[in-house]
C-alpha atoms as a PDB file:
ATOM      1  CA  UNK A   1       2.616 -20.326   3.975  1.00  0.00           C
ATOM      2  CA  UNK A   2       3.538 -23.550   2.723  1.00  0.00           C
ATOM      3  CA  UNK A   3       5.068 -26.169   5.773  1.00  0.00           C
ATOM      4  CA  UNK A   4       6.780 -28.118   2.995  1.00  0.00           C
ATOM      5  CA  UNK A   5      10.736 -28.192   3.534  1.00  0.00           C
ATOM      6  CA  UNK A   6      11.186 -27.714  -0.475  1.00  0.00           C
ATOM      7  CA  UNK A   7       9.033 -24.565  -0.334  1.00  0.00           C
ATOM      8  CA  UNK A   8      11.514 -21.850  -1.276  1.00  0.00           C
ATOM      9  CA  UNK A   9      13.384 -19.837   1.151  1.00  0.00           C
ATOM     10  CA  UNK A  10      13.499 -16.716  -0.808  1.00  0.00           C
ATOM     11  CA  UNK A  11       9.440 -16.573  -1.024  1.00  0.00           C
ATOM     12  CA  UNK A  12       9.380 -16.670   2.460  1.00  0.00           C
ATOM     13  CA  UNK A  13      11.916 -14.117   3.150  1.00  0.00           C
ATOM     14  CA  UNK A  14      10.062 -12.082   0.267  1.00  0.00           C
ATOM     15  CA  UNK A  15       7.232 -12.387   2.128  1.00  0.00           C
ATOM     16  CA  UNK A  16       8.758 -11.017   5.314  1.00  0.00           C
ATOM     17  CA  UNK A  17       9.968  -8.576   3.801  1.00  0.00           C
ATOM     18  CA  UNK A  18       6.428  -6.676   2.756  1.00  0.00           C
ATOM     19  CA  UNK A  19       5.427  -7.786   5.670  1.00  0.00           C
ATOM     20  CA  UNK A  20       7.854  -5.981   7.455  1.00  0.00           C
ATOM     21  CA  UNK A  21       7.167  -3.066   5.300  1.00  0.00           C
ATOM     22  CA  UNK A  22       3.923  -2.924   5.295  1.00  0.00           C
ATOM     23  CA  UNK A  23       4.359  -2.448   9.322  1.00  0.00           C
ATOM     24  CA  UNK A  24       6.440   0.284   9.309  1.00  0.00           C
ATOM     25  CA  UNK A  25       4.367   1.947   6.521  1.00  0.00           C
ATOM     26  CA  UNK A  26       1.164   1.400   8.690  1.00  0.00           C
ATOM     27  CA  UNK A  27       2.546   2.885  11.844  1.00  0.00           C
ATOM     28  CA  UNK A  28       3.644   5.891   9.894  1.00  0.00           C
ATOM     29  CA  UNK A  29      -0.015   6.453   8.817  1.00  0.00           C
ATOM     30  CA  UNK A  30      -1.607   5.914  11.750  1.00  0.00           C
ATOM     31  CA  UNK A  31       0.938   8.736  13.594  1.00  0.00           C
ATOM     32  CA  UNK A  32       0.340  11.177  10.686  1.00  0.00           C
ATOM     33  CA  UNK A  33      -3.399  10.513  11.960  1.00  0.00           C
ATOM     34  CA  UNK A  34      -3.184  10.600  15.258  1.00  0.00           C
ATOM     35  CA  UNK A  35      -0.262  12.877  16.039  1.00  0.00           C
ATOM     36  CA  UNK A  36      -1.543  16.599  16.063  1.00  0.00           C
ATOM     37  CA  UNK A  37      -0.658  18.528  13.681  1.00  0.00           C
ATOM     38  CA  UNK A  38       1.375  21.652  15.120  1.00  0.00           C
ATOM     39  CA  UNK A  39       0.415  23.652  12.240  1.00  0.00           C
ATOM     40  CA  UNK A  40      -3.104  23.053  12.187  1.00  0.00           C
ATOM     41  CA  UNK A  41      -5.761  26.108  12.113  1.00  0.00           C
ATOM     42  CA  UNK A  42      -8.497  23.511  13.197  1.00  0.00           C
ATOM     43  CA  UNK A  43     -10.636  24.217  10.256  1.00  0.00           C
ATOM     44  CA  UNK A  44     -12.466  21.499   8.305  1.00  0.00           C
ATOM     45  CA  UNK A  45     -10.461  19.632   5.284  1.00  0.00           C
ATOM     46  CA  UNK A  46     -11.783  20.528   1.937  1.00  0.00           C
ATOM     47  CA  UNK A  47     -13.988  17.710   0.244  1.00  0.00           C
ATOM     48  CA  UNK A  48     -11.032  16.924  -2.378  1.00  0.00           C
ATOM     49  CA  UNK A  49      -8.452  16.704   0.325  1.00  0.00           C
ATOM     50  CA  UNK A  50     -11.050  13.511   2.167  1.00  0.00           C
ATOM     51  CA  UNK A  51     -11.237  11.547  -0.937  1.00  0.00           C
ATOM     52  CA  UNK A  52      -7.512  11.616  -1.768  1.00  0.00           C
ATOM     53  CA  UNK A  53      -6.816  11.241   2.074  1.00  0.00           C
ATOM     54  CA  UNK A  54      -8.998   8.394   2.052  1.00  0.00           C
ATOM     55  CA  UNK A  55      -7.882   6.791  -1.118  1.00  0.00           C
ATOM     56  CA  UNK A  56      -4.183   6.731   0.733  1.00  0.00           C
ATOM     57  CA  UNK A  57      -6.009   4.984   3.433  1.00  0.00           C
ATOM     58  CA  UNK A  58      -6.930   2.845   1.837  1.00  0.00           C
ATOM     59  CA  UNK A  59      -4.087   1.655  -0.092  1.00  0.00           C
ATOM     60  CA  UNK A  60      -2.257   1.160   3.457  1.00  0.00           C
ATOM     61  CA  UNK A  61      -5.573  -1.254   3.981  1.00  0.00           C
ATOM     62  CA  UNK A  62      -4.569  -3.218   0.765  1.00  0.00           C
ATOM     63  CA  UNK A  63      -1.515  -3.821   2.492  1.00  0.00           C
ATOM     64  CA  UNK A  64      -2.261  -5.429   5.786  1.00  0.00           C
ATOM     65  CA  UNK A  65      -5.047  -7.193   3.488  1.00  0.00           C
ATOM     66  CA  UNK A  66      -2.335  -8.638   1.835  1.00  0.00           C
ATOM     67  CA  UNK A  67      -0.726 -10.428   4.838  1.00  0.00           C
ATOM     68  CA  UNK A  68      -3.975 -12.668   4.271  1.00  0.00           C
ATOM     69  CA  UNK A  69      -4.573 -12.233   0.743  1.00  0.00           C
ATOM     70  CA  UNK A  70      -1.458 -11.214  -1.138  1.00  0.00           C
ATOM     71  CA  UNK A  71      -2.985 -11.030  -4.382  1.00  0.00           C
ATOM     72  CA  UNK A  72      -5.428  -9.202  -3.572  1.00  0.00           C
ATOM     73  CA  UNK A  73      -4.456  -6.869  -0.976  1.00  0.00           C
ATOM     74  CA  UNK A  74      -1.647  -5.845  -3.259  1.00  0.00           C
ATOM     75  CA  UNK A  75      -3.977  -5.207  -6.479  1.00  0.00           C
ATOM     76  CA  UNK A  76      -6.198  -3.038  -3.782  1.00  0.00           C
ATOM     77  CA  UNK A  77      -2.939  -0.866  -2.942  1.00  0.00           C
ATOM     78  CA  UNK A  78      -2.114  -0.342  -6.181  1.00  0.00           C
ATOM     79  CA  UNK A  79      -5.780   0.167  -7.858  1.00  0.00           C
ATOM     80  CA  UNK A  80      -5.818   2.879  -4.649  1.00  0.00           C
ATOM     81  CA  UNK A  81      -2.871   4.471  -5.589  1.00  0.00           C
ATOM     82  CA  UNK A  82      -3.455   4.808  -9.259  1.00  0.00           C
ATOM     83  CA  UNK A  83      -6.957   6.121  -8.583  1.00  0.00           C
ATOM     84  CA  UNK A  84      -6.026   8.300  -6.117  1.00  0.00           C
ATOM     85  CA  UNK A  85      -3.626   9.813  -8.951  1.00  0.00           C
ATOM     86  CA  UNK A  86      -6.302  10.305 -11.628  1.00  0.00           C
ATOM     87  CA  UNK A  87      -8.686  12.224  -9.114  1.00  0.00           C
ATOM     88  CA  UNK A  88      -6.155  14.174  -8.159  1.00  0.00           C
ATOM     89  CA  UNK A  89      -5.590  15.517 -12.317  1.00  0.00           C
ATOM     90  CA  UNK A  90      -9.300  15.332 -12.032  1.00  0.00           C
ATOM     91  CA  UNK A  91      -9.947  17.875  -9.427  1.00  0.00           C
ATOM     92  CA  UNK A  92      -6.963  20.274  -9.863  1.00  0.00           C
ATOM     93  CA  UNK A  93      -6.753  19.764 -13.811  1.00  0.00           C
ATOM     94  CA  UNK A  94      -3.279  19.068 -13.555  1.00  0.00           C
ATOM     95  CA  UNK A  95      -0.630  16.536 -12.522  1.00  0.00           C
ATOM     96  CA  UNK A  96       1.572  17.277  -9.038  1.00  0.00           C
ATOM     97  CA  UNK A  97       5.477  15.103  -9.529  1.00  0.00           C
ATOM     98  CA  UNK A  98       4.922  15.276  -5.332  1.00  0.00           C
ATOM     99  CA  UNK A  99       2.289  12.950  -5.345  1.00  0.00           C
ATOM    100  CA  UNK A 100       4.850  10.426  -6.993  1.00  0.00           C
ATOM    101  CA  UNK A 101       6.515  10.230  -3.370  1.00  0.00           C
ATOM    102  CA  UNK A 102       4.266   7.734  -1.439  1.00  0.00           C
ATOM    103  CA  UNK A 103       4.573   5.697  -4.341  1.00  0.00           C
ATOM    104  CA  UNK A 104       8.188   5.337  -3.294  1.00  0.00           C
ATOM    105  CA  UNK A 105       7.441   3.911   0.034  1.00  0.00           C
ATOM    106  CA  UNK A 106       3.658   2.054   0.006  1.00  0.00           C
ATOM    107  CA  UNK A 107       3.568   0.397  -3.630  1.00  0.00           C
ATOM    108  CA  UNK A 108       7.103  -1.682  -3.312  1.00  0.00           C
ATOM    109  CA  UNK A 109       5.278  -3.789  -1.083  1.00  0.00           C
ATOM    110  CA  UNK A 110       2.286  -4.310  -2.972  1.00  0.00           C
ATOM    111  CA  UNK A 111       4.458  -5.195  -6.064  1.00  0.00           C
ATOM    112  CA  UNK A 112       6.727  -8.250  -3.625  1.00  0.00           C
ATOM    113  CA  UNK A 113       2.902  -9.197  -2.545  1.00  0.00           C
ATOM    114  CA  UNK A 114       2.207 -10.185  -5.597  1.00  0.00           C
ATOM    115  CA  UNK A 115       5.492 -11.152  -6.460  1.00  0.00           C
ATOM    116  CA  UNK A 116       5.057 -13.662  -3.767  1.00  0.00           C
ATOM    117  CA  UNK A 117       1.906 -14.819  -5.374  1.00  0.00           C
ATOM    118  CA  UNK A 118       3.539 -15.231  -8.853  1.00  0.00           C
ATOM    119  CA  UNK A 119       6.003 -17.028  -6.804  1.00  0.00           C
ATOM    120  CA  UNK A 120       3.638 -19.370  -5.153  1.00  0.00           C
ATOM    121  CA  UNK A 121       1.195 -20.299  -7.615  1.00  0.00           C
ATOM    122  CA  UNK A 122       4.406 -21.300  -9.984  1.00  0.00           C
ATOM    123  CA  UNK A 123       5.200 -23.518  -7.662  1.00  0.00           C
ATOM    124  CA  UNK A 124       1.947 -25.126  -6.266  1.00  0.00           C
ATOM    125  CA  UNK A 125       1.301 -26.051 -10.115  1.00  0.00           C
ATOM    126  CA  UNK A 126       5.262 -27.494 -10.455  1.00  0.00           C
END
């Protein structure tokens, strides 16, 4: 973050604001890991369900990357995501509209990340 008083006030409170976001998404993945699952039969996960669990992992990575790294944190969410979408019409041969849900909630912060970037770098050159 820039200490100049010009620096725009709406990149910073853009910035917050996946910051913020990223949080609460990151706290609700780490209690779907840790919190047990009442319905659980305590048999192993199928090799599919890993990759796709751990391609959602880590897009939630790209995001706390991106409090360091927007750019780049937020390309890593979204690269996650989108992959994590073409295995899964690899694997099952077809497409699942469910799957569109944690788009809702993890890749709005990726895409103010790099908003934030845009932001930046238009300004650093100005």
């Amino acid at each position: 973050m820039s200490a100049d008083p010009l620096y725009p006030r709406s990149v910073k409170f853009l910035r917050w604001v996946a910051r913020i976001w990223s949080i609460l998404i990151s706290g609700v993945a780490l209690l779907m890991v840790f919190v047990p699952d009442p319905y659980s039969t305590n048999e192993l996960l199928p090799i599919k369900d890993i990759i796709l669990l751990s391609l959602w992992g880590v897009a939630i990575f790209g995001l706390l990357i991106a409090w360091r790294w927007e750019r780049l944190g937020a390309l890593i969410t979204i690269a996650a995501m989108f992959i994590r979408e073409l295995v899964w019409v690899m694997l099952n041969g077809g497409w699942l509209a469910g799957f569109l849900i944690p788009w809702v909630f993890i890749v709005p912060p990726a895409v103010i990340f790099l908003t934030v970037s845009y932001l930046e770098r238009k300004a650093s050159r100005a």
